[in-house]
Structures are given as C-alpha cells and as structure tokens.
PDB file of N, CA and C in Angstrom:
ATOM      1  N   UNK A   1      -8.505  -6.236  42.313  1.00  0.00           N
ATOM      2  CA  UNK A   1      -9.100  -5.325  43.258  1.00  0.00           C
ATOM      3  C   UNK A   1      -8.575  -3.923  42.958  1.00  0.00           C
ATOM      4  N   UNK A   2      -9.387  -2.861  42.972  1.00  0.00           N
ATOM      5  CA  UNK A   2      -9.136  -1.579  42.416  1.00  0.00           C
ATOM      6  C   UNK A   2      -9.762  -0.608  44.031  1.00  0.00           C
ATOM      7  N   UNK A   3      -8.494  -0.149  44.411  1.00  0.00           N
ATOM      8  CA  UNK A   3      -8.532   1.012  45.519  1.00  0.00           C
ATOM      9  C   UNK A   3      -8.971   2.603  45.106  1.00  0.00           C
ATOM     10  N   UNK A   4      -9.742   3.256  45.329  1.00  0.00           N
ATOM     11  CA  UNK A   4      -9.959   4.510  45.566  1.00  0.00           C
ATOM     12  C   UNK A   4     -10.536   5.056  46.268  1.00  0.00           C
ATOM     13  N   UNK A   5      -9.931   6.717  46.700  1.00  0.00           N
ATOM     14  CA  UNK A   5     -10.928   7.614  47.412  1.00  0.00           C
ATOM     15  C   UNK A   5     -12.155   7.146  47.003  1.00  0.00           C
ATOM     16  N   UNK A   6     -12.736   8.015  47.960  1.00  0.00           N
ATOM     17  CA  UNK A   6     -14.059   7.641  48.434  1.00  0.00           C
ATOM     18  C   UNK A   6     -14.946   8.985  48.247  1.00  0.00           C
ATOM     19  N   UNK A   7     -15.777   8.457  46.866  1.00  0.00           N
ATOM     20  CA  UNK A   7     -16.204  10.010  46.555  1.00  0.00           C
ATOM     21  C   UNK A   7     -15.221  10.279  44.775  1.00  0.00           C
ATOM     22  N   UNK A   8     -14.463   9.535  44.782  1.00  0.00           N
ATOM     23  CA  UNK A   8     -13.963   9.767  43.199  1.00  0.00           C
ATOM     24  C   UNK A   8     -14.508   8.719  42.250  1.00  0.00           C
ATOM     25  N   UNK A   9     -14.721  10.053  41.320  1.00  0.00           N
ATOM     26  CA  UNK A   9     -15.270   9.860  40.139  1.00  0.00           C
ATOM     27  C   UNK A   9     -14.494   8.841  38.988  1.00  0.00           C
ATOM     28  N   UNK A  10     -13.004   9.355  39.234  1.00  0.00           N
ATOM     29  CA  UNK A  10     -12.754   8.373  38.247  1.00  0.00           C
ATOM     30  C   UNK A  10     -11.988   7.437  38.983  1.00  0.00           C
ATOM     31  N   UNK A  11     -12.295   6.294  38.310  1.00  0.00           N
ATOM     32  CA  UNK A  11     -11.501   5.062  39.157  1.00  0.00           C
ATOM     33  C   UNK A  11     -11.086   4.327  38.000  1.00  0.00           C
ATOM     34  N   UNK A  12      -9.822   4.024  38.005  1.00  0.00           N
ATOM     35  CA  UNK A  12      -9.208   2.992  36.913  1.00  0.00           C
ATOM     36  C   UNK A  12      -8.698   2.115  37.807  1.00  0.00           C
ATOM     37  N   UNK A  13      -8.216   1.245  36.680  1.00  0.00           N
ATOM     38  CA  UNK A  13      -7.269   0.273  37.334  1.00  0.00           C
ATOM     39  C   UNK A  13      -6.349  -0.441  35.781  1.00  0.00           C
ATOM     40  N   UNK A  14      -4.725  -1.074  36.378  1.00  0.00           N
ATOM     41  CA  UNK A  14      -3.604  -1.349  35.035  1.00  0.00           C
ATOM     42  C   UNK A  14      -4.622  -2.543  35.077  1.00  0.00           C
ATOM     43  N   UNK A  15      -4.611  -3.459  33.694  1.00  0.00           N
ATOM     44  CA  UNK A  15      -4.580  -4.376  32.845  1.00  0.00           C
ATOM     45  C   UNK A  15      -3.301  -4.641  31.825  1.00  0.00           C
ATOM     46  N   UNK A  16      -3.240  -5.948  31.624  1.00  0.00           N
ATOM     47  CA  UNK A  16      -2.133  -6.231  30.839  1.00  0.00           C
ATOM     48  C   UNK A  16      -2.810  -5.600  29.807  1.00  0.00           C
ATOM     49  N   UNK A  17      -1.859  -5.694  28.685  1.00  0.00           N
ATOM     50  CA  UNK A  17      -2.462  -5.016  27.109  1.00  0.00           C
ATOM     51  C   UNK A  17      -2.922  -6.441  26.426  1.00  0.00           C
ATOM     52  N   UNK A  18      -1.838  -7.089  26.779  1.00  0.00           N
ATOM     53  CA  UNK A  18      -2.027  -8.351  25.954  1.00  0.00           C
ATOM     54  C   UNK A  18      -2.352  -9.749  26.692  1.00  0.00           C
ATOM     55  N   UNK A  19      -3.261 -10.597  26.332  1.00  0.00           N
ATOM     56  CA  UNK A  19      -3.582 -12.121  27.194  1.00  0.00           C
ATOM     57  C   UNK A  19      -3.296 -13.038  25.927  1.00  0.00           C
ATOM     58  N   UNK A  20      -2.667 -13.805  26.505  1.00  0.00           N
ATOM     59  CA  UNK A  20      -2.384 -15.285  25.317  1.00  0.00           C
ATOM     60  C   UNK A  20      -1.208 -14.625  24.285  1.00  0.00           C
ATOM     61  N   UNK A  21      -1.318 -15.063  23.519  1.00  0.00           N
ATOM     62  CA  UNK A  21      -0.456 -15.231  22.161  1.00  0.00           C
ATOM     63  C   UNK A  21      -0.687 -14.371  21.230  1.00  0.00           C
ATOM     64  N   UNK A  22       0.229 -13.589  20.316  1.00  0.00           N
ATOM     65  CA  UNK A  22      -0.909 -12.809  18.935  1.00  0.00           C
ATOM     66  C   UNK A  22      -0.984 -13.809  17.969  1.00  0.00           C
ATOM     67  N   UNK A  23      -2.286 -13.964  16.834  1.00  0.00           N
ATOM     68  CA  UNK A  23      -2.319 -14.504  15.989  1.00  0.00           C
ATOM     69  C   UNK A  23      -2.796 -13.515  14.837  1.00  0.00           C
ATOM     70  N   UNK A  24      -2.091 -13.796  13.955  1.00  0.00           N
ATOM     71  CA  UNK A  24      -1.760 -12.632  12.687  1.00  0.00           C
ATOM     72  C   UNK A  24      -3.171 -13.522  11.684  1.00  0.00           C
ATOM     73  N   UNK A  25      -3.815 -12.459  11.069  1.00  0.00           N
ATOM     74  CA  UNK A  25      -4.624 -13.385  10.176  1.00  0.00           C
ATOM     75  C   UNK A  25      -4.751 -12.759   8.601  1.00  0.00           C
ATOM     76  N   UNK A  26      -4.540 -12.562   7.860  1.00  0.00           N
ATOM     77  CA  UNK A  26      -4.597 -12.442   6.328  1.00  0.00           C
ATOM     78  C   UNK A  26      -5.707 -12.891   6.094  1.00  0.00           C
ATOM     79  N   UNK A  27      -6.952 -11.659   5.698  1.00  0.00           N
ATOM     80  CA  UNK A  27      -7.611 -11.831   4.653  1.00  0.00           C
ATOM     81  C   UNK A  27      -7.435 -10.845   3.448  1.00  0.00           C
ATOM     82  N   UNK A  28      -8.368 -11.382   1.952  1.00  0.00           N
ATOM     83  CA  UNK A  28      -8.614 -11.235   1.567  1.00  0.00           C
ATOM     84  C   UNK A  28      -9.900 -11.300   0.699  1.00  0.00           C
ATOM     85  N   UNK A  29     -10.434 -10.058   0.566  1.00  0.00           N
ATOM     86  CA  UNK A  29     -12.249  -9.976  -0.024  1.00  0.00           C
ATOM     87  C   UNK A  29     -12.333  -9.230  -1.128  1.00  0.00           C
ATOM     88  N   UNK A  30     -12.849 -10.022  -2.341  1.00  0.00           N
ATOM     89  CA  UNK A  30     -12.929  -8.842  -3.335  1.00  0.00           C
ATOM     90  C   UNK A  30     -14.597  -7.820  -3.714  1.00  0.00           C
ATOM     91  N   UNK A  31     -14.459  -7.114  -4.691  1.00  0.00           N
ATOM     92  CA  UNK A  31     -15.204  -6.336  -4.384  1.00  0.00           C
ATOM     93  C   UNK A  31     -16.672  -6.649  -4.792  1.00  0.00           C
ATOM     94  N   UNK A  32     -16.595  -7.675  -5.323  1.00  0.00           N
ATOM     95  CA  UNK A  32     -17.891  -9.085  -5.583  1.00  0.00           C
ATOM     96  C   UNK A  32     -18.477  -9.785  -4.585  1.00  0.00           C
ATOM     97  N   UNK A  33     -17.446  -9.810  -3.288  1.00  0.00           N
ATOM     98  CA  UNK A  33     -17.494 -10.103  -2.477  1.00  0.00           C
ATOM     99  C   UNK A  33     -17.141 -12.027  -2.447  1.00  0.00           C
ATOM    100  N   UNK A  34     -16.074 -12.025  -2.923  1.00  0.00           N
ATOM    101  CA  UNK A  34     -15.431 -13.602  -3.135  1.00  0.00           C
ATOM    102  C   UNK A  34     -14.484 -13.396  -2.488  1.00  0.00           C
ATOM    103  N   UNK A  35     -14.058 -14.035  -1.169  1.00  0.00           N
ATOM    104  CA  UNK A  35     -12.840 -14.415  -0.644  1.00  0.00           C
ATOM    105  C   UNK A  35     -12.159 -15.525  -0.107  1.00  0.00           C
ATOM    106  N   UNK A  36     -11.204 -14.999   0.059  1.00  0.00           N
ATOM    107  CA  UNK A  36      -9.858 -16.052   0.303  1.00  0.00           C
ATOM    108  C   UNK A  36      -9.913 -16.831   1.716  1.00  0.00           C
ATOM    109  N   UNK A  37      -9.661 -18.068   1.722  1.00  0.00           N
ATOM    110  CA  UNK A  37      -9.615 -18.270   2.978  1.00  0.00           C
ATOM    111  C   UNK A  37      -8.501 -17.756   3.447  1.00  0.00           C
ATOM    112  N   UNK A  38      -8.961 -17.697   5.232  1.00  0.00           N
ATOM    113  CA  UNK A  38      -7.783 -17.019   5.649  1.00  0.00           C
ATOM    114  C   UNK A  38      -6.462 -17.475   5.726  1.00  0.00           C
ATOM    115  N   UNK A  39      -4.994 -16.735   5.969  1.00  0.00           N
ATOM    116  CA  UNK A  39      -3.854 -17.045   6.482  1.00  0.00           C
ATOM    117  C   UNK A  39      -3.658 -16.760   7.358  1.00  0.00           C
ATOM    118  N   UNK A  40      -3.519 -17.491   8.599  1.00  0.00           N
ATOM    119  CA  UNK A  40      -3.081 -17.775   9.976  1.00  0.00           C
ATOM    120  C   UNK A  40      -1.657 -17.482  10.433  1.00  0.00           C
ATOM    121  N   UNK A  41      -1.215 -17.001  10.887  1.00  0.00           N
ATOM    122  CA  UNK A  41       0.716 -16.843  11.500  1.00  0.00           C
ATOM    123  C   UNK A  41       0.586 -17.197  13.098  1.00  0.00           C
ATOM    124  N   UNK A  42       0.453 -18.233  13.721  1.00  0.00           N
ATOM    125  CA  UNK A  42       0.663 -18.745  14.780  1.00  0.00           C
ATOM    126  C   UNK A  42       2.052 -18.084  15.181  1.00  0.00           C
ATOM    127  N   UNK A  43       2.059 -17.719  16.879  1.00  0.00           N
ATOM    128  CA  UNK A  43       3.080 -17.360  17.472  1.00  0.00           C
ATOM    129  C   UNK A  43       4.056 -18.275  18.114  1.00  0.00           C
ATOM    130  N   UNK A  44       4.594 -18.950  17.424  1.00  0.00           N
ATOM    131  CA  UNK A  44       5.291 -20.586  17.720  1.00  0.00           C
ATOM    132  C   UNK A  44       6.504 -20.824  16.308  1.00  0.00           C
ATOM    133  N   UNK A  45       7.032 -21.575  17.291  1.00  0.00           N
ATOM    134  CA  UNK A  45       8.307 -22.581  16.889  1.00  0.00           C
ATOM    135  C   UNK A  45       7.633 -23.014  15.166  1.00  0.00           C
ATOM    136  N   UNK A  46       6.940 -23.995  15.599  1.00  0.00           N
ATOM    137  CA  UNK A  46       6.459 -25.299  14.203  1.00  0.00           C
ATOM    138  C   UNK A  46       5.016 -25.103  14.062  1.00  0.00           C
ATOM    139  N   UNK A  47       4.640 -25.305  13.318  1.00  0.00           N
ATOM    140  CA  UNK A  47       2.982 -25.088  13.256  1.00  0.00           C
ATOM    141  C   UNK A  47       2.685 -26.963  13.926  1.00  0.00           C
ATOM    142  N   UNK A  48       1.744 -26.816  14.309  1.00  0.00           N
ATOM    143  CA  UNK A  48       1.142 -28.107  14.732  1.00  0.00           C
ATOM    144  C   UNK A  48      -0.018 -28.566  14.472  1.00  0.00           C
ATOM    145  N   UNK A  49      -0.441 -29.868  13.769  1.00  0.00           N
ATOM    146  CA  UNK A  49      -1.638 -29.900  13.184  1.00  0.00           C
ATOM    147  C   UNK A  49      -3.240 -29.672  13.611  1.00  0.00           C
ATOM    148  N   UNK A  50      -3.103 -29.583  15.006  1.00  0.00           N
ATOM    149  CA  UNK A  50      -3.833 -29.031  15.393  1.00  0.00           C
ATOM    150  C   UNK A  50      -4.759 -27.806  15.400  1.00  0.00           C
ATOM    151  N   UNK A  51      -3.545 -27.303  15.248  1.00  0.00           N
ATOM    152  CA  UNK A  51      -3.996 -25.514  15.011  1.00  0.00           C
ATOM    153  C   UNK A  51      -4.723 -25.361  13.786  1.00  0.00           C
ATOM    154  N   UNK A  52      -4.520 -26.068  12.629  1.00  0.00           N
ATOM    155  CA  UNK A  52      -5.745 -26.683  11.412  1.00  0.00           C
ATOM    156  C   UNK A  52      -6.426 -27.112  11.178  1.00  0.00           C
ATOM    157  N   UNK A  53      -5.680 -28.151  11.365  1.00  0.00           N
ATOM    158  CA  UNK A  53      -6.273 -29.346  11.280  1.00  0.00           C
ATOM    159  C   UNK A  53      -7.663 -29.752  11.041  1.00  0.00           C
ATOM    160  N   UNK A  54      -8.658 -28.908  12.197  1.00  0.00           N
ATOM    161  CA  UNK A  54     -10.301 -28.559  11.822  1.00  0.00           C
ATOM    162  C   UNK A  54     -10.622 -27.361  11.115  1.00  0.00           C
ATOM    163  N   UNK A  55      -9.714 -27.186  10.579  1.00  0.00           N
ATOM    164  CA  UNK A  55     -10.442 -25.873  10.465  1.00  0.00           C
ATOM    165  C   UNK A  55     -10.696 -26.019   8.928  1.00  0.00           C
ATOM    166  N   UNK A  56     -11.714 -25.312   8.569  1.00  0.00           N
ATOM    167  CA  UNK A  56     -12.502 -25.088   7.388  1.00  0.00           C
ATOM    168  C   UNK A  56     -11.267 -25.127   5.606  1.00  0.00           C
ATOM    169  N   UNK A  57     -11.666 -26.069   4.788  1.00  0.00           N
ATOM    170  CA  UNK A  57     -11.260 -26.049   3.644  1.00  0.00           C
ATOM    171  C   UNK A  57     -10.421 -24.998   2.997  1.00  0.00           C
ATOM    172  N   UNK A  58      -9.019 -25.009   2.854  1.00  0.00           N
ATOM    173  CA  UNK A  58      -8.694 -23.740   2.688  1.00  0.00           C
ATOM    174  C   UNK A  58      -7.728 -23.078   3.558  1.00  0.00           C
ATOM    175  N   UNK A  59      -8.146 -22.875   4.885  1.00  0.00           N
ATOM    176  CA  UNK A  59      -7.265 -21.893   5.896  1.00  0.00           C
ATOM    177  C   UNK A  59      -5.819 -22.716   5.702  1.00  0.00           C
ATOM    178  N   UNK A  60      -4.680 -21.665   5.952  1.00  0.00           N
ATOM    179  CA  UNK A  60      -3.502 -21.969   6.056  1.00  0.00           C
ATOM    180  C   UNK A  60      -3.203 -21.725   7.176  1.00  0.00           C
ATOM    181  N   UNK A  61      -2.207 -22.358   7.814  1.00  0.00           N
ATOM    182  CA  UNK A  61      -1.231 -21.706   8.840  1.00  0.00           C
ATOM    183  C   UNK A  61       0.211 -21.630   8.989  1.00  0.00           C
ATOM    184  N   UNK A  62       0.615 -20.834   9.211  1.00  0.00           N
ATOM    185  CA  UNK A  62       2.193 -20.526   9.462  1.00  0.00           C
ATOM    186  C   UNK A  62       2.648 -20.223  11.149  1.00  0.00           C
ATOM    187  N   UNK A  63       4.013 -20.422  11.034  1.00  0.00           N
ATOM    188  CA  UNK A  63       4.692 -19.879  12.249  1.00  0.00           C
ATOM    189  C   UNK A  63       5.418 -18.549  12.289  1.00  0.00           C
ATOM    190  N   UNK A  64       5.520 -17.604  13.195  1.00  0.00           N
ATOM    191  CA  UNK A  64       6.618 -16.931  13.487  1.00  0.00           C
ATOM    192  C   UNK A  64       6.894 -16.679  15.036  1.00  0.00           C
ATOM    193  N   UNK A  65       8.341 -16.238  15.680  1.00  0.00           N
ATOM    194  CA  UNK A  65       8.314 -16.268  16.845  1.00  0.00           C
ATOM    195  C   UNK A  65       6.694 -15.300  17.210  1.00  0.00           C
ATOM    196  N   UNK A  66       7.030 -14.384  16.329  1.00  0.00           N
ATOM    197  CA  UNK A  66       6.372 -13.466  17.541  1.00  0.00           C
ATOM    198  C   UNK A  66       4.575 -13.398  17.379  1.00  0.00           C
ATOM    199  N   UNK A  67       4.633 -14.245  16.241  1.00  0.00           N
ATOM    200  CA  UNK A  67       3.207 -14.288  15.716  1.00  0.00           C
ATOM    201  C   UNK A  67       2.145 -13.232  14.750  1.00  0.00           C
ATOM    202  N   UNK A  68       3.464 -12.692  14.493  1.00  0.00           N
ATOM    203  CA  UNK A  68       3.553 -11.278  13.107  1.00  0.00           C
ATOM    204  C   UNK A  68       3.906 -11.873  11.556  1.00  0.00           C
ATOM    205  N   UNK A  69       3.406 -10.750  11.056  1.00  0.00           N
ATOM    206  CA  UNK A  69       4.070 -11.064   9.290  1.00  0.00           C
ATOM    207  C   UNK A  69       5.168 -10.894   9.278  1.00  0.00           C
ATOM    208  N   UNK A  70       6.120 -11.442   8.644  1.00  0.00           N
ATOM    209  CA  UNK A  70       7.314 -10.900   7.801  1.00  0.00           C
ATOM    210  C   UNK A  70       7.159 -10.908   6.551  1.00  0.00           C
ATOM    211  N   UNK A  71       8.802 -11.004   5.942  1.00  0.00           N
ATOM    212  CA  UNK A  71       9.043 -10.911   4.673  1.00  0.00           C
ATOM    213  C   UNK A  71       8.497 -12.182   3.919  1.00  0.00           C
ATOM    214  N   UNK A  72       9.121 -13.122   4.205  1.00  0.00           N
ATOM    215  CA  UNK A  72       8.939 -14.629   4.446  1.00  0.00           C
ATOM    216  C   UNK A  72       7.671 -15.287   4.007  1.00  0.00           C
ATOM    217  N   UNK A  73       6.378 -14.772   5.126  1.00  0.00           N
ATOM    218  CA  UNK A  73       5.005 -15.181   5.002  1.00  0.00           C
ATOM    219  C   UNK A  73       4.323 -14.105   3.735  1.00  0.00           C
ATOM    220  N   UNK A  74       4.993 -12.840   3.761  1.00  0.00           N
ATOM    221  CA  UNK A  74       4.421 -12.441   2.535  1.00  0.00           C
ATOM    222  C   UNK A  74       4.372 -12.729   0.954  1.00  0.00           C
ATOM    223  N   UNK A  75       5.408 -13.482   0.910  1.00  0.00           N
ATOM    224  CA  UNK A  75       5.456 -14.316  -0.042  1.00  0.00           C
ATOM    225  C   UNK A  75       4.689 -15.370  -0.335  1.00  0.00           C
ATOM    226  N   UNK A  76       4.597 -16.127   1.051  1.00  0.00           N
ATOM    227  CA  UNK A  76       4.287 -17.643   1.108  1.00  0.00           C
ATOM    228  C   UNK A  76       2.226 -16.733   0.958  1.00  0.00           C
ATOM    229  N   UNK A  77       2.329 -15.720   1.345  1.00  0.00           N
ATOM    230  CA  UNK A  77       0.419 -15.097   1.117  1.00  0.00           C
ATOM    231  C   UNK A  77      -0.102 -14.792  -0.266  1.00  0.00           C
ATOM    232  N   UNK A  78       0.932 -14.646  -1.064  1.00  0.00           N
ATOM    233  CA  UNK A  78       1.340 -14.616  -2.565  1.00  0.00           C
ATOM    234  C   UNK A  78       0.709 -16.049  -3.249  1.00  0.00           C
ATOM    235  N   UNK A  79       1.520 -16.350  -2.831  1.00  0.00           N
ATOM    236  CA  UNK A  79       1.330 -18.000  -3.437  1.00  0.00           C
ATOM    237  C   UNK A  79      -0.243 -18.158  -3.171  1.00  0.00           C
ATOM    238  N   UNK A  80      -0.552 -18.209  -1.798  1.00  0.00           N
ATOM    239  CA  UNK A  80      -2.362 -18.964  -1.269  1.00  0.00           C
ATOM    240  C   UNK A  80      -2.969 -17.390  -2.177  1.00  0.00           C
ATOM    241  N   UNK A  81      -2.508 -16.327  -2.372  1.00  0.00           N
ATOM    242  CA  UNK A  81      -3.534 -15.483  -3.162  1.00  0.00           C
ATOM    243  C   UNK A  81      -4.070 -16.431  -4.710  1.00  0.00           C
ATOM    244  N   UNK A  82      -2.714 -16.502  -5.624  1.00  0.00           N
ATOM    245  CA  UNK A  82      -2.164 -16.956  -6.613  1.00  0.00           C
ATOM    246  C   UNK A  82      -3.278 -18.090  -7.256  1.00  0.00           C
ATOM    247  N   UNK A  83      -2.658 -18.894  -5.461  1.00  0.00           N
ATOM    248  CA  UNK A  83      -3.749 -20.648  -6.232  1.00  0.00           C
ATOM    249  C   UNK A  83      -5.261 -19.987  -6.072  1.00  0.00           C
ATOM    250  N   UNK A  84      -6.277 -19.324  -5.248  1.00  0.00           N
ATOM    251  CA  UNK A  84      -7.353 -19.101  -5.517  1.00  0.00           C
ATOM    252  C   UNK A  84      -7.490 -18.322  -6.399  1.00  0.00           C
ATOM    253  N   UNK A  85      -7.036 -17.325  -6.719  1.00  0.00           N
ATOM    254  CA  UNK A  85      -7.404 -16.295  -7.202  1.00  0.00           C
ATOM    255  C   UNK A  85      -7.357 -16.335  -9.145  1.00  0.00           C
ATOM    256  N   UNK A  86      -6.148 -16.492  -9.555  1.00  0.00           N
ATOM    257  CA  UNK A  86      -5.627 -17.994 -10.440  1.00  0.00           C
ATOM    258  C   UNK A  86      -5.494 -16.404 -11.450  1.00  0.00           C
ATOM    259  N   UNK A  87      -4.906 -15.026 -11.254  1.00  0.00           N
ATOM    260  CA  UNK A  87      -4.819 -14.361 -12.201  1.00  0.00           C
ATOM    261  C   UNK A  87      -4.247 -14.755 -13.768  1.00  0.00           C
ATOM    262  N   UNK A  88      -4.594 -13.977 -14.802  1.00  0.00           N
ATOM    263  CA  UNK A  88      -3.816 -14.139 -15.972  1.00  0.00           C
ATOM    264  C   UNK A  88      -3.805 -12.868 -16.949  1.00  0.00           C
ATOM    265  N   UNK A  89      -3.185 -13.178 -18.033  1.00  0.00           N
ATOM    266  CA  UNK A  89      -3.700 -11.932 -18.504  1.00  0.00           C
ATOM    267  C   UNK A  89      -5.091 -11.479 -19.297  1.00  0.00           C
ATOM    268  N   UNK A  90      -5.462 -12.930 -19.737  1.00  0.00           N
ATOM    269  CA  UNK A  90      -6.842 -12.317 -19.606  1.00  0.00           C
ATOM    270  C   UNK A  90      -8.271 -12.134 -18.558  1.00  0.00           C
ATOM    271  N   UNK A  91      -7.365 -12.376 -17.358  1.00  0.00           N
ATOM    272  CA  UNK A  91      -8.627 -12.114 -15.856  1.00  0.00           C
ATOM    273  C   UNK A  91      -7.450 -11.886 -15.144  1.00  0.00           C
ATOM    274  N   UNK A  92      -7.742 -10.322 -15.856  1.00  0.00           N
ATOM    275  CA  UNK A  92      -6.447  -9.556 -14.612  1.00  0.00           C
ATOM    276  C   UNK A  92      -7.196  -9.243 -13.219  1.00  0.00           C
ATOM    277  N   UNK A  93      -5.980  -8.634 -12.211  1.00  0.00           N
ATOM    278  CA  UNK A  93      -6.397  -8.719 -10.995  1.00  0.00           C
ATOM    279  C   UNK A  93      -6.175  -8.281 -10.207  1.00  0.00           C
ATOM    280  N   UNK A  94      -6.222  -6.715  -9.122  1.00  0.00           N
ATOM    281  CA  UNK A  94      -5.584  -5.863  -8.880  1.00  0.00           C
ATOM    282  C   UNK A  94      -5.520  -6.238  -7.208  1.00  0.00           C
ATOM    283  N   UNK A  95      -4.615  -6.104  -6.657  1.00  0.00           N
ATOM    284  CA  UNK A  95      -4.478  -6.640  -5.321  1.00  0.00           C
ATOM    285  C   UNK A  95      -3.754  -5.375  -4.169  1.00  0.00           C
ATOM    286  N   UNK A  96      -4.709  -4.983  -3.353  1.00  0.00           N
ATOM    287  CA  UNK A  96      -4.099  -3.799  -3.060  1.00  0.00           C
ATOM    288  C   UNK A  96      -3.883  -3.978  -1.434  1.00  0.00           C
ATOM    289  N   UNK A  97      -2.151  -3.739  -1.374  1.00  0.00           N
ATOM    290  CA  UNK A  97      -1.902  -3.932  -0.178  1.00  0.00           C
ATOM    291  C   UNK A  97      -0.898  -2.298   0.601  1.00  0.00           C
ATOM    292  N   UNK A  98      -0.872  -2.499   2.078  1.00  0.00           N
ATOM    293  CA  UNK A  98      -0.668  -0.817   2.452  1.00  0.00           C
ATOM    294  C   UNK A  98       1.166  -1.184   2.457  1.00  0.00           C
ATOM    295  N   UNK A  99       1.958  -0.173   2.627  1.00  0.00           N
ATOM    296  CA  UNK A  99       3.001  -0.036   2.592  1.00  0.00           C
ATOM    297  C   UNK A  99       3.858  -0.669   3.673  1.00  0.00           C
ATOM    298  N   UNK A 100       3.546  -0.933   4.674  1.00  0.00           N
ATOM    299  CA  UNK A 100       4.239  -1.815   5.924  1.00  0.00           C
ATOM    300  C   UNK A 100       5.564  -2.485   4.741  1.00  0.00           C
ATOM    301  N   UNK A 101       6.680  -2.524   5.876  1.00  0.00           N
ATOM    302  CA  UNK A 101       7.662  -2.794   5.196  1.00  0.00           C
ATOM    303  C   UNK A 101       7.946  -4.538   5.102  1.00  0.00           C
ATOM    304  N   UNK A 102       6.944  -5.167   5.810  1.00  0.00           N
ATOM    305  CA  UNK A 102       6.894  -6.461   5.515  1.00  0.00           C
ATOM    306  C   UNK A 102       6.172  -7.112   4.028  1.00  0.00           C
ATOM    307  N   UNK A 103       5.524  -6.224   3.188  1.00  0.00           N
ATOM    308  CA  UNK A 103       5.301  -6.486   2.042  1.00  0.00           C
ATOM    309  C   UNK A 103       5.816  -6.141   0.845  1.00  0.00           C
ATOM    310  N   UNK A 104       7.014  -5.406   1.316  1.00  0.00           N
ATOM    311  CA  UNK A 104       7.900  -4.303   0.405  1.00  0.00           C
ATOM    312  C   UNK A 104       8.847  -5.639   0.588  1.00  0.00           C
ATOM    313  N   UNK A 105       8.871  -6.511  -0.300  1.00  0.00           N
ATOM    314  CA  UNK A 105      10.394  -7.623  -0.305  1.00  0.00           C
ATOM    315  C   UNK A 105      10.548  -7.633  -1.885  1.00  0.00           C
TER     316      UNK A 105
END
C-alpha cells in the first residue's frame, strides 16, 4: 500500500532490489553465431541435481555462496569453453572477456 497527498503527482513507493536468489549465467556466442551452452553459478552450498538435471544438453552448473563468479568458476568456464570450442593451432580462437578481477587469475 502506497500513501500520498492528494493531488501529487509523483507517488513512489520502496521495493526490495532483490527477490529470490542471484543466478550468475555465462554465455558464450560467436560471431557465426555458434554458441556455448550456458554456465549456471547457483547461489548455494552443493549444486543439486535438480537444478540440471532437465535442463538442455550441455548446460553446466556450479555453486557459490553468493551466486557470483569467482576465481575458481573462471577456470572451471575455461575448461566448458575448451571442450566445445576444441581450439588449436590450426583453428585458432579469440575469446574476449572484460577486465573484472574475477577473470584476471
């Protein structure tokens, strides 16, 4: 329920910022338009098979408390790039990610 004068124009009212849990998701799309399935970072303890379990060929999921990247999952996003993507040196492969200090490990 949102109180105001009577006759004002602006009327707000607080909302939380956030409802539920964050879930972090990693994609990747190249410029062919071939991509990666996604990587998931569930905001939890253990991942549980559930949270996959249906889900489409491919998707990964991970845990962190807070349901953010770290150092950790950027690695482990390395790897799921790696197996699809399957660079070498002769099908090189340029992968461009922003500076956040969770990919700087």
């Amino acid at each position: 329920m949102v109180v105001s004068p009577t006759g004002s124009r602006r009327v707000s009212k607080i909302v939380s910022a956030e409802r539920g849990m964050n879930v972090t998701i990693i994609c990747c799309i190249s410029a062919i338009g071939f991509d990666l399935p996604p990587f998931l970072i569930f905001a939890r303890k253990r991942i549980l098979p559930e949270l996959v379990g249906k889900a489409p060929t491919g998707i990964v999921g991970h845990c962190s408390d807070n349901g953010c990247s770290n150092e950790a999952h950027s690695s482990l996003f390395l790897n799921h790039f790696y197996l699809y993507v399957k660079p070498s040196k002769e099908s090189s492969t340029l992968l461009i990610i922003d500076n956040h200090k969770t990919h700087i490990t």
